[in-house]
N, C-alpha and C. Protein backbone atom coordinates (compact mmCIF):
# COMPACT_ATOMS: atom_id res chain seq x y z
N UNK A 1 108.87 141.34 4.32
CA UNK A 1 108.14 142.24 5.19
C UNK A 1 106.65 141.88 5.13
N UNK A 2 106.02 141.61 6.12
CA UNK A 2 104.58 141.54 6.52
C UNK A 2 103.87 142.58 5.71
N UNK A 3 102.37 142.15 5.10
CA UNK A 3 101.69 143.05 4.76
C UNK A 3 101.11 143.45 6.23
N UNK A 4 100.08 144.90 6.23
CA UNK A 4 99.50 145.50 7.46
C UNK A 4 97.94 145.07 6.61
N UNK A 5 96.72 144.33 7.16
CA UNK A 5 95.63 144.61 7.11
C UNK A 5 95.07 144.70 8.04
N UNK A 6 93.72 145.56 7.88
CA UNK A 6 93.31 146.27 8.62
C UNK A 6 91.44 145.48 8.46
N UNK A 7 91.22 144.93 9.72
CA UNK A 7 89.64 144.84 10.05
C UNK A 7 88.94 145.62 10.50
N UNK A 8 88.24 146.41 10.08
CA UNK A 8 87.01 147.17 10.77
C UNK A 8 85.45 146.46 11.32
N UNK A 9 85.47 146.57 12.19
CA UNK A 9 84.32 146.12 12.80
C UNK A 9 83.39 147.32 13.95
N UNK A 10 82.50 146.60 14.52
CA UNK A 10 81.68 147.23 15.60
C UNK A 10 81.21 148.12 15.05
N UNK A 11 80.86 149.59 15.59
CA UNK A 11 80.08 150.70 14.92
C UNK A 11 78.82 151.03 15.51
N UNK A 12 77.75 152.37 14.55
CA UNK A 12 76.85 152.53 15.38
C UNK A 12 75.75 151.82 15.07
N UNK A 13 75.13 150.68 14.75
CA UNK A 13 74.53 149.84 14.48
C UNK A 13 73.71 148.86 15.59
N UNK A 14 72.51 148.08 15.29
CA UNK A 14 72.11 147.17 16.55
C UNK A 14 72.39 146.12 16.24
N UNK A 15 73.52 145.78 14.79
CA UNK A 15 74.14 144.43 14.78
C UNK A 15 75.67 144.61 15.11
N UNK A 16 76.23 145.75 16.27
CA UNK A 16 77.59 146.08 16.62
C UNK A 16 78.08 144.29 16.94
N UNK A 17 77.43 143.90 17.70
CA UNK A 17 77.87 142.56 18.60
C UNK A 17 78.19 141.67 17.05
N UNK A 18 77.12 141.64 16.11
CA UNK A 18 77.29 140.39 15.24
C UNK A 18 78.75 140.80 14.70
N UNK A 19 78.95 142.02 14.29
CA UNK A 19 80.30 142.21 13.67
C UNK A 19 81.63 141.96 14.16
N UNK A 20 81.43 141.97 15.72
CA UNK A 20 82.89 141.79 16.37
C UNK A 20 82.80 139.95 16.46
N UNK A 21 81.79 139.61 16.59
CA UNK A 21 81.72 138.19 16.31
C UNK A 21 82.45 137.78 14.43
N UNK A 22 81.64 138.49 13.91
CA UNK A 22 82.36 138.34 12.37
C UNK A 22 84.02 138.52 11.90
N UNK A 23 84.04 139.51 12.80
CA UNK A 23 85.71 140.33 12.38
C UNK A 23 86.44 138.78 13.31
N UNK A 24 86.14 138.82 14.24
CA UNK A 24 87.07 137.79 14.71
C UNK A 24 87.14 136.21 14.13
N UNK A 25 86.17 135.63 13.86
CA UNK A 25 85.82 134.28 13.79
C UNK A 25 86.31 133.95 12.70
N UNK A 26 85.82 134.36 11.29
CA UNK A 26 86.29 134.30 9.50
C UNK A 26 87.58 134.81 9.25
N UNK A 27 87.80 136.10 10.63
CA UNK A 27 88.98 137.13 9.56
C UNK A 27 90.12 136.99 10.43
N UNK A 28 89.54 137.71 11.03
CA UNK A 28 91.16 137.72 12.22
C UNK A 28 92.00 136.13 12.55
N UNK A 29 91.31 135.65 13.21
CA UNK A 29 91.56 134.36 13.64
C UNK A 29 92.37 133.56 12.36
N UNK A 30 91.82 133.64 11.13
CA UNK A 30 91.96 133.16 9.68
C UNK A 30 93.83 133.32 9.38
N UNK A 31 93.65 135.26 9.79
CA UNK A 31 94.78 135.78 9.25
C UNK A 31 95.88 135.76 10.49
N UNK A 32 95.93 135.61 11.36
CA UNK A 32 96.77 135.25 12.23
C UNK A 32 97.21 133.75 12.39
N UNK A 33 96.05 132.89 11.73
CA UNK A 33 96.77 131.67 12.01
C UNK A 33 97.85 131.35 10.52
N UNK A 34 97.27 132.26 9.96
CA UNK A 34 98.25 131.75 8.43
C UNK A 34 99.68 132.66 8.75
N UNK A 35 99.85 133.54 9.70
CA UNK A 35 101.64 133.80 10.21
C UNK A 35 102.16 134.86 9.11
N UNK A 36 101.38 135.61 7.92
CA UNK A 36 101.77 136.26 7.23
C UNK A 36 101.71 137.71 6.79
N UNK A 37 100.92 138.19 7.95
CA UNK A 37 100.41 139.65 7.81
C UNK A 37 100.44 139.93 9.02
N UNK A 38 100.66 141.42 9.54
CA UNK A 38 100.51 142.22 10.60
C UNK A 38 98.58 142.25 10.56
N UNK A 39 98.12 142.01 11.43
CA UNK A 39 97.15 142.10 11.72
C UNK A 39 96.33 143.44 12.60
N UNK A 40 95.50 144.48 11.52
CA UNK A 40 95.22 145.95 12.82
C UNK A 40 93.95 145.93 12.97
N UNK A 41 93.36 145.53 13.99
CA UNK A 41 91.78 145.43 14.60
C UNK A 41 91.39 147.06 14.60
N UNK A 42 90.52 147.29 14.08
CA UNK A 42 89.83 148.79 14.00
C UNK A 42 88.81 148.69 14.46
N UNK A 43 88.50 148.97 15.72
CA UNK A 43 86.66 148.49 16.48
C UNK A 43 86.15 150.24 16.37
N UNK A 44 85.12 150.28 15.87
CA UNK A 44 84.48 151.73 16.34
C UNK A 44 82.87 151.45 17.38
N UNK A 45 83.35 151.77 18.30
CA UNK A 45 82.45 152.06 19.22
C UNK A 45 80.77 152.34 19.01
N UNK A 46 79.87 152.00 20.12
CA UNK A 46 78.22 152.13 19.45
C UNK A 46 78.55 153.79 19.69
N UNK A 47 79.48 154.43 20.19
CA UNK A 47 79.20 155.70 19.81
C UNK A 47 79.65 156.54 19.00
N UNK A 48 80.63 155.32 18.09
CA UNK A 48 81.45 156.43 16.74
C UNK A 48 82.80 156.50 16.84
N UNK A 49 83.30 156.32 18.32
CA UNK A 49 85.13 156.64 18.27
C UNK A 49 85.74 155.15 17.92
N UNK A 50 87.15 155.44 17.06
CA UNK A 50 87.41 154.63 16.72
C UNK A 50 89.30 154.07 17.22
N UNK A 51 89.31 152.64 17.48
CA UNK A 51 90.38 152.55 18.53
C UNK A 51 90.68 151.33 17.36
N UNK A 52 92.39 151.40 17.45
CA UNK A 52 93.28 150.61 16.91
C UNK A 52 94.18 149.70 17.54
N UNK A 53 94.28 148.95 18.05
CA UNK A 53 95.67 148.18 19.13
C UNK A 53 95.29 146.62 18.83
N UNK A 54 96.42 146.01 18.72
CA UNK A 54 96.60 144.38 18.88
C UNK A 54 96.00 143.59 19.70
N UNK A 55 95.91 144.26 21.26
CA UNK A 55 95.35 143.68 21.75
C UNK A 55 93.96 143.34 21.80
N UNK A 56 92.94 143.61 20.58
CA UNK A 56 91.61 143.29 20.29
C UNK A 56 91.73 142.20 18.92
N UNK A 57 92.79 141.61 18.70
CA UNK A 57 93.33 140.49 18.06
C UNK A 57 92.97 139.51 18.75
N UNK A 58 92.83 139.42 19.76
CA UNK A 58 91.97 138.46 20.30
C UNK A 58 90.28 138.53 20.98
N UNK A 59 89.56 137.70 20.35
CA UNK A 59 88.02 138.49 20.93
C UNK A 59 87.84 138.17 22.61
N UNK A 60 88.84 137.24 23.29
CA UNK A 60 88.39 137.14 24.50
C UNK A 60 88.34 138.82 25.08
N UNK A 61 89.40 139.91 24.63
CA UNK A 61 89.72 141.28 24.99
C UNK A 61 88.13 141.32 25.34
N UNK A 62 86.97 141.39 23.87
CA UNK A 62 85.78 141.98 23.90
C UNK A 62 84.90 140.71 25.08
N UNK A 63 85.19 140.14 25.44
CA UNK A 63 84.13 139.29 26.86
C UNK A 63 84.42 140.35 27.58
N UNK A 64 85.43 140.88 27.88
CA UNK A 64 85.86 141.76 29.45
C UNK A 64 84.46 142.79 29.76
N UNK A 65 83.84 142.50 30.84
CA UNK A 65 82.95 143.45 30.95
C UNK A 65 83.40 144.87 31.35
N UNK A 66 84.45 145.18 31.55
CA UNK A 66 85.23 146.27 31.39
C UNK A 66 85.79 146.93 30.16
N UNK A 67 85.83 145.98 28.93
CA UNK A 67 86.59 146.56 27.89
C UNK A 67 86.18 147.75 27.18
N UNK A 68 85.21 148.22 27.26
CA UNK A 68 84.65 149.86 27.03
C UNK A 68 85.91 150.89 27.41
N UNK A 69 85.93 150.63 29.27
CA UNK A 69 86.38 151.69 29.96
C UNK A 69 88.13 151.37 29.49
N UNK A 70 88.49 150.06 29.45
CA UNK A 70 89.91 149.88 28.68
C UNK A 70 90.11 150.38 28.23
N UNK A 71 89.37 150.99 26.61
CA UNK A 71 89.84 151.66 25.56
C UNK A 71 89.26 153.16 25.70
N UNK A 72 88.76 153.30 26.59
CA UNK A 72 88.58 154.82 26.78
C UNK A 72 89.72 155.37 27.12
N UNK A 73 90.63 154.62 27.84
CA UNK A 73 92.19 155.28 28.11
C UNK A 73 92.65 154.94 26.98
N UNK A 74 92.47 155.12 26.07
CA UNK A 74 93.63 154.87 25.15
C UNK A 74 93.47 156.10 24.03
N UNK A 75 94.66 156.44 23.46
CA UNK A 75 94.16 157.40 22.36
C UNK A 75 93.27 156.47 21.43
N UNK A 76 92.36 157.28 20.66
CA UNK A 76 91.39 157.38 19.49
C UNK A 76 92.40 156.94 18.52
N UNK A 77 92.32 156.09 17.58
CA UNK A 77 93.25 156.32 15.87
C UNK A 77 92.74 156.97 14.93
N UNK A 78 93.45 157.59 14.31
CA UNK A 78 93.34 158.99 13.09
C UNK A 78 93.20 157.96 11.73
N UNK A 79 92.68 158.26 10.51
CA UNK A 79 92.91 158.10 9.45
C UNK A 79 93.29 158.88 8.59
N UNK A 80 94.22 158.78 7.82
CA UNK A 80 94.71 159.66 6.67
C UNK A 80 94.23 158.67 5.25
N UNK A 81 93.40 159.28 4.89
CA UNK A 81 93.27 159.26 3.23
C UNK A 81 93.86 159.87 2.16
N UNK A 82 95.02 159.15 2.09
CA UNK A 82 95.66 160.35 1.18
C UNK A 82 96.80 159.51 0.66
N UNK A 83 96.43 158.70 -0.87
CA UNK A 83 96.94 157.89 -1.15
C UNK A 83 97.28 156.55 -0.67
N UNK A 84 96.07 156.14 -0.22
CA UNK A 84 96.08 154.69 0.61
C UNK A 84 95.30 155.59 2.02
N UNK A 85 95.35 154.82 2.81
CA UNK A 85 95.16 154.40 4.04
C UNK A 85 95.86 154.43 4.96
N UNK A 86 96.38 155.31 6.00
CA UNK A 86 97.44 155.25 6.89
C UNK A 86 96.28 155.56 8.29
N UNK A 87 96.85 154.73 9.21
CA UNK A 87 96.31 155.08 10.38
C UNK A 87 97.62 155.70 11.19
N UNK A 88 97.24 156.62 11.99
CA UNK A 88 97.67 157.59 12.82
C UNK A 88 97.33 157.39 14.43
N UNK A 89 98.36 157.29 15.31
CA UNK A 89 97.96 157.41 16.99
C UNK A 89 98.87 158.96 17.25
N UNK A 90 98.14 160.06 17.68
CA UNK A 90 98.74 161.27 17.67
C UNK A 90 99.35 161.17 19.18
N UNK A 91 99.95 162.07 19.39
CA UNK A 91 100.29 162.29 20.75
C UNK A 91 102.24 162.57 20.72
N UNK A 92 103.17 162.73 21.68
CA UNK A 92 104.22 163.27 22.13
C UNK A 92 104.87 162.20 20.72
N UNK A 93 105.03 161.07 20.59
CA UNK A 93 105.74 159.90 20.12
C UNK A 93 104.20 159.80 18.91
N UNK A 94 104.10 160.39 18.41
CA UNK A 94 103.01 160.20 17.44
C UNK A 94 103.31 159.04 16.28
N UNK A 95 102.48 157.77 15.98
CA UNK A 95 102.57 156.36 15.27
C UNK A 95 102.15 157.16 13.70
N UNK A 96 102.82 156.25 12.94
CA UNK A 96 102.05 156.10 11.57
C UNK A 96 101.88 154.87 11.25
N UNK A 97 100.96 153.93 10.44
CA UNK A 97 101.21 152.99 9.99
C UNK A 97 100.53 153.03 8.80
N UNK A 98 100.75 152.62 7.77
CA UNK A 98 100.32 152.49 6.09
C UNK A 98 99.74 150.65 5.98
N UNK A 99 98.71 151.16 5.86
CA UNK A 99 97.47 149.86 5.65
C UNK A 99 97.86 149.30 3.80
N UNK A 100 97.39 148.35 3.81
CA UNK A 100 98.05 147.81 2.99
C UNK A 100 96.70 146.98 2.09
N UNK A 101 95.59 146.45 3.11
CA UNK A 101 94.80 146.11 2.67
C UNK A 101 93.61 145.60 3.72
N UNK A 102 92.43 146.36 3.68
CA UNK A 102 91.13 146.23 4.28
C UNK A 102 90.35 145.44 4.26
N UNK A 103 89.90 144.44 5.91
CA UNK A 103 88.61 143.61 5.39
C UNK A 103 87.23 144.64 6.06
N UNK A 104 86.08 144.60 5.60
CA UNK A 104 85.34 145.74 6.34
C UNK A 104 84.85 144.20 6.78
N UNK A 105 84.82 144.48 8.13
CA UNK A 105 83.28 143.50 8.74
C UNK A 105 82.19 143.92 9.85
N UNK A 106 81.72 145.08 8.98
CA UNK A 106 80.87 146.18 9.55
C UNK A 106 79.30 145.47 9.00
N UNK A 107 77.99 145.14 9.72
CA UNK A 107 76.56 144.87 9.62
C UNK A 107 76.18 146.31 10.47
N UNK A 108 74.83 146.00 9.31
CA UNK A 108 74.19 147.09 9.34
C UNK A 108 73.98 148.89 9.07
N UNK A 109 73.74 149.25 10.00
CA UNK A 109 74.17 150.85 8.95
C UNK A 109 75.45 151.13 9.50
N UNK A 110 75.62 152.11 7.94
CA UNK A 110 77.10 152.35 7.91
C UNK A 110 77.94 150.91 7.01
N UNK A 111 77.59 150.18 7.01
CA UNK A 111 78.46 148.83 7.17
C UNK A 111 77.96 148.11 5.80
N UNK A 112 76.19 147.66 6.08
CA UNK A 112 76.23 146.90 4.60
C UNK A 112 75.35 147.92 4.01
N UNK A 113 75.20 149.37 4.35
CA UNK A 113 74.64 150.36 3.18
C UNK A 113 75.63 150.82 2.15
N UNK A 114 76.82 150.31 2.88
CA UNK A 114 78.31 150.81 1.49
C UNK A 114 78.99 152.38 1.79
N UNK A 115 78.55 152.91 3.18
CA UNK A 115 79.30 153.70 3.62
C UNK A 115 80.70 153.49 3.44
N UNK A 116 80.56 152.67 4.34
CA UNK A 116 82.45 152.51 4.52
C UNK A 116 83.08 151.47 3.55
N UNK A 117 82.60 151.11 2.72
CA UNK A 117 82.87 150.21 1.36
C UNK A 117 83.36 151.89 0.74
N UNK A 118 82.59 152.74 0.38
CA UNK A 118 82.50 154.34 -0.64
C UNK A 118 83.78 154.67 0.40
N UNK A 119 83.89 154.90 1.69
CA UNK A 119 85.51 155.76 1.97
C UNK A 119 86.40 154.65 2.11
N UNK A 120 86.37 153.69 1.79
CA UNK A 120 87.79 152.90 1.82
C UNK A 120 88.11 153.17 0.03
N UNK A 121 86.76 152.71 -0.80
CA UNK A 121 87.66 153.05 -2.26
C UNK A 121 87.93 154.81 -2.45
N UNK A 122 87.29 155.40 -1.80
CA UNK A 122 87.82 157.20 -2.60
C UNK A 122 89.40 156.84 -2.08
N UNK A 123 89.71 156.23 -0.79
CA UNK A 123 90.86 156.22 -0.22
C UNK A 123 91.70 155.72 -1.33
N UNK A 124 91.75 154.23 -1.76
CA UNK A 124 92.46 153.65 -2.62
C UNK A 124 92.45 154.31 -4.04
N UNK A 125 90.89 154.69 -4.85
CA UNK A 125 91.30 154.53 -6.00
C UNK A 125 92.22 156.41 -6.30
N UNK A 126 91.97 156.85 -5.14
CA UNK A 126 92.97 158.77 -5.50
C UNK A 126 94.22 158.46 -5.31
N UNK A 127 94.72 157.25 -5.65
CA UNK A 127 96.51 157.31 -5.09
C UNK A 127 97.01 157.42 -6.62
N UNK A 128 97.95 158.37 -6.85
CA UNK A 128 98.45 158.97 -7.84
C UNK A 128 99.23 157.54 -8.80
C-alpha cells in the first residue's frame, strides 16, 4: 500500500509564487517520478482557504490564468489533528484520508517563521 504525503505550499505571503514553484520542482515532481507514494498537493490561497485535489500534481494546473476561479468550485479541505493528520472533503459523500507524512514548502510568513512547522508537530507528536 502507497504511503499518502502531503505538500503544502502557497499561502498568505509575497513569496506565495516562489513556493508553488518549490512544492512542485524538488518535491512533487521528485515523488511522483519515484512511483511510490500517493501524492496530496495542499495549496492555500493568498487569502487563507485551503484546497486539496491531484489535479495540482501538476504545476502546468497553476499557469491556467483561470486556476483561482477552478478551485473556487471546489470544496475547501478540512484538517483533523487528532492523532496524525487526516484531511477531510465534507459534503453528501464526505472523504477522509490519513496523511502519512508532510513536506511543508511554505516561504515566508507563516511558512519559514515555523508556524506551520509548530501545527504539523502538535499534530504528530499527541498521537497516543
Amino acid at each position: 500500500m502507497k504511503k499518502n504525503i502531503a505538500v503544502i505550499f502557497g499561502g498568505r505571503s509575497a513569496e506565495h509564487d516562489v513556493s508553488i514553484i518549490t512544492a512542485h520542482v524538488p518535491i512533487i515532481q521528485s515523488l511522483l517520478a519515484f512511483g511510490q507514494f500517493e501524492v496530496w498537493p495542499i495549496y492555500i490561497t493568498k487569502q487563507g482557504a485551503w484546497y486539496c485535489n491531484q489535479i495540482m500534481n501538476d504545476l502546468a494546473f497553476f499557469k491556467q490564468a483561470d486556476f483561482e476561479s477552478i478551485l473556487a468550485k471546489q470544496k475547501k479541505v478540512q484538517l483533523l489533528f487528532d492523532r496524525g493528520l487526516t484531511l477531510i472533503w465534507p459534503g453528501l459523500r464526505s472523504k477522509q484520508l490519513v496523511i502519512d507524512l508532510v513536506f511543508p514548502a511554505m516561504h515566508g510568513t507563516f511558512g519559514e517563521d515555523g508556524s506551520l512547522m509548530g501545527l504539523l508537530r502538535m499534530a504528530y507528536l499527541l498521537q497516543p
